[in-house]
C-alpha atoms as a PDB file:
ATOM      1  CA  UNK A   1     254.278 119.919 134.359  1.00  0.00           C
ATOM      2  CA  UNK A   2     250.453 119.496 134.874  1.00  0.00           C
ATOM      3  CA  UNK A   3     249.028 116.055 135.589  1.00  0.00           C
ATOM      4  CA  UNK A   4     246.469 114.627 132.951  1.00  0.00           C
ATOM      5  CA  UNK A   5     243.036 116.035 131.993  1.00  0.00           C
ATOM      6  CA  UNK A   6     240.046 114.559 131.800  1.00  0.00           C
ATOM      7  CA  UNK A   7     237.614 115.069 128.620  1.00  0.00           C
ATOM      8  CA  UNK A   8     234.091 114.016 128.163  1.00  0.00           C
ATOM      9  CA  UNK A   9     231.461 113.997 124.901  1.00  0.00           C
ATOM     10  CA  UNK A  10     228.683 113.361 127.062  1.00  0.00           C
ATOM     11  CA  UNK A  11     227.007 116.879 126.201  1.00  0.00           C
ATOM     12  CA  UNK A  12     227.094 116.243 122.538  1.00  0.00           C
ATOM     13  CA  UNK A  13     226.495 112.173 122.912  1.00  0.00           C
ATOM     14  CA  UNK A  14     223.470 113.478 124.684  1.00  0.00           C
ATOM     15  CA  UNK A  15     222.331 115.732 122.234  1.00  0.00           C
ATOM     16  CA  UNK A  16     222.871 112.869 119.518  1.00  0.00           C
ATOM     17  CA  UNK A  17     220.541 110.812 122.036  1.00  0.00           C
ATOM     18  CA  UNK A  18     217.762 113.796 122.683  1.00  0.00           C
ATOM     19  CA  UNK A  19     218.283 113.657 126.281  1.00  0.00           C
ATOM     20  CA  UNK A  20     218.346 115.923 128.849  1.00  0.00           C
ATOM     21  CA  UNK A  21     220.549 116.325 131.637  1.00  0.00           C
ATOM     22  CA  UNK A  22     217.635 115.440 134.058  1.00  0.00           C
ATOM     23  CA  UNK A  23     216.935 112.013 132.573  1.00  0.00           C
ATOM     24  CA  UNK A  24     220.831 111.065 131.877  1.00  0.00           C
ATOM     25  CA  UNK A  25     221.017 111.803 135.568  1.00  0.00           C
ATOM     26  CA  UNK A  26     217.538 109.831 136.480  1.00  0.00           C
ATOM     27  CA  UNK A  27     219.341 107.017 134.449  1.00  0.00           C
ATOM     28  CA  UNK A  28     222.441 106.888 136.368  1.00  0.00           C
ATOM     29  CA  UNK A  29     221.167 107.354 139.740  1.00  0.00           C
ATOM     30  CA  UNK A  30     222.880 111.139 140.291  1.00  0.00           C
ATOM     31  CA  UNK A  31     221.427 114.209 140.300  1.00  0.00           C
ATOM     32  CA  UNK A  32     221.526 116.357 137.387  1.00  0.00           C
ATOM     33  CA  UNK A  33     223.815 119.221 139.170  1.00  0.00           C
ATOM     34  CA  UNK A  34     226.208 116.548 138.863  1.00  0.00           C
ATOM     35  CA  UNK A  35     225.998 115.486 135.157  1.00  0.00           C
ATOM     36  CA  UNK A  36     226.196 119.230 134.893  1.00  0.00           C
ATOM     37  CA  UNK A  37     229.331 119.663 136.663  1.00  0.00           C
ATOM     38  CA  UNK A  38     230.794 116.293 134.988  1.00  0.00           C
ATOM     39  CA  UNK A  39     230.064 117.541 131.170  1.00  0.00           C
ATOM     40  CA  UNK A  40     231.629 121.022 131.959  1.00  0.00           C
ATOM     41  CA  UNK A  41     235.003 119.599 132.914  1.00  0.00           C
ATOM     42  CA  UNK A  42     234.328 120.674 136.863  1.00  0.00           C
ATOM     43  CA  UNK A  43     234.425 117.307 137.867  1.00  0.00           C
ATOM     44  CA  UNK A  44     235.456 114.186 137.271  1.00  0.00           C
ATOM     45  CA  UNK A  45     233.559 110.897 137.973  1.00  0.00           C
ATOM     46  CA  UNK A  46     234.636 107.589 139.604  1.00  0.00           C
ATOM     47  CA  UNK A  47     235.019 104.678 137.347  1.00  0.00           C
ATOM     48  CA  UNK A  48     231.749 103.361 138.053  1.00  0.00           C
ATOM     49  CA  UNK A  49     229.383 106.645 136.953  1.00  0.00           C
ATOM     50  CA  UNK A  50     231.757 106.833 134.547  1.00  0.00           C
ATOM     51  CA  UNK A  51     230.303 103.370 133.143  1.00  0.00           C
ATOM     52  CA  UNK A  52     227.003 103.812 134.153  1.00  0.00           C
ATOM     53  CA  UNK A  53     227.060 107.390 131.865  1.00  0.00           C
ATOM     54  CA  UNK A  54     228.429 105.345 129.226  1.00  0.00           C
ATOM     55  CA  UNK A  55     225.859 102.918 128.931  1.00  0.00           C
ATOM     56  CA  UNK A  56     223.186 105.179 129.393  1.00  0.00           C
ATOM     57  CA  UNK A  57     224.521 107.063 126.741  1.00  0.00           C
ATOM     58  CA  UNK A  58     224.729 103.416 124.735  1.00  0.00           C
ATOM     59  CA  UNK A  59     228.506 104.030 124.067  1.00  0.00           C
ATOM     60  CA  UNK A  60     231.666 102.446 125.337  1.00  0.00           C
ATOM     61  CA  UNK A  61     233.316 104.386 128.036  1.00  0.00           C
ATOM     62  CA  UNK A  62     235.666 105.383 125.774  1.00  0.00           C
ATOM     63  CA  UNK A  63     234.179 107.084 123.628  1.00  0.00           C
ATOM     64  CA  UNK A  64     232.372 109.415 126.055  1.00  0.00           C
ATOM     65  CA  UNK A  65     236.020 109.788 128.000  1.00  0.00           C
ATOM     66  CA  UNK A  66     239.486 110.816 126.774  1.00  0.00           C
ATOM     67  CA  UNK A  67     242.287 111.589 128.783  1.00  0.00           C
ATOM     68  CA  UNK A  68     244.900 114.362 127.941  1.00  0.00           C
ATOM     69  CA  UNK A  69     248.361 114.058 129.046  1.00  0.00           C
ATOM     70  CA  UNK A  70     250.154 111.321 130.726  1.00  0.00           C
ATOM     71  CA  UNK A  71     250.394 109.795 134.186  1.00  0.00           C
ATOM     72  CA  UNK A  72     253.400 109.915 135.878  1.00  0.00           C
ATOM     73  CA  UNK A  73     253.952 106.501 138.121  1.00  0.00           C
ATOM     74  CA  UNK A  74     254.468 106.904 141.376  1.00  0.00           C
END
């Protein structure tokens, strides 16, 4: 069975916003190949640029992330 997925709204938060990638990136301190690579599902962030995009964005971190699935404890 696979393990849980991550899901973001950050691409259409950021829309909502009129922000770019470049200055969601220059607000969270990463570059904007990595925002890139976080809103198309390529990546997944720690917990802390996961916060930081969050309240750059002006949301809670839950509603930019959503996970799909369940974890399994070890």
């Amino acid at each position: 069975m696979p393990g849980p997925i991550l899901h973001n709204n950050i691409r259409r938060l950021r829309f909502e916003k009129h922000m770019t990638q470049e200055e969601l990136a220059l607000r969270t301190g990463v570059s904007r190949q990595t925002i890139m690579s976080i809103e198309r599902g390529q990546t997944n962030p720690s917990v802390l640029l996961a916060f930081k995009i969050a309240a750059a964005l002006e949301y809670q971190v839950t509603d930019v992330f959503a996970m799909e699935g369940h974890l399994v404890p070890v």
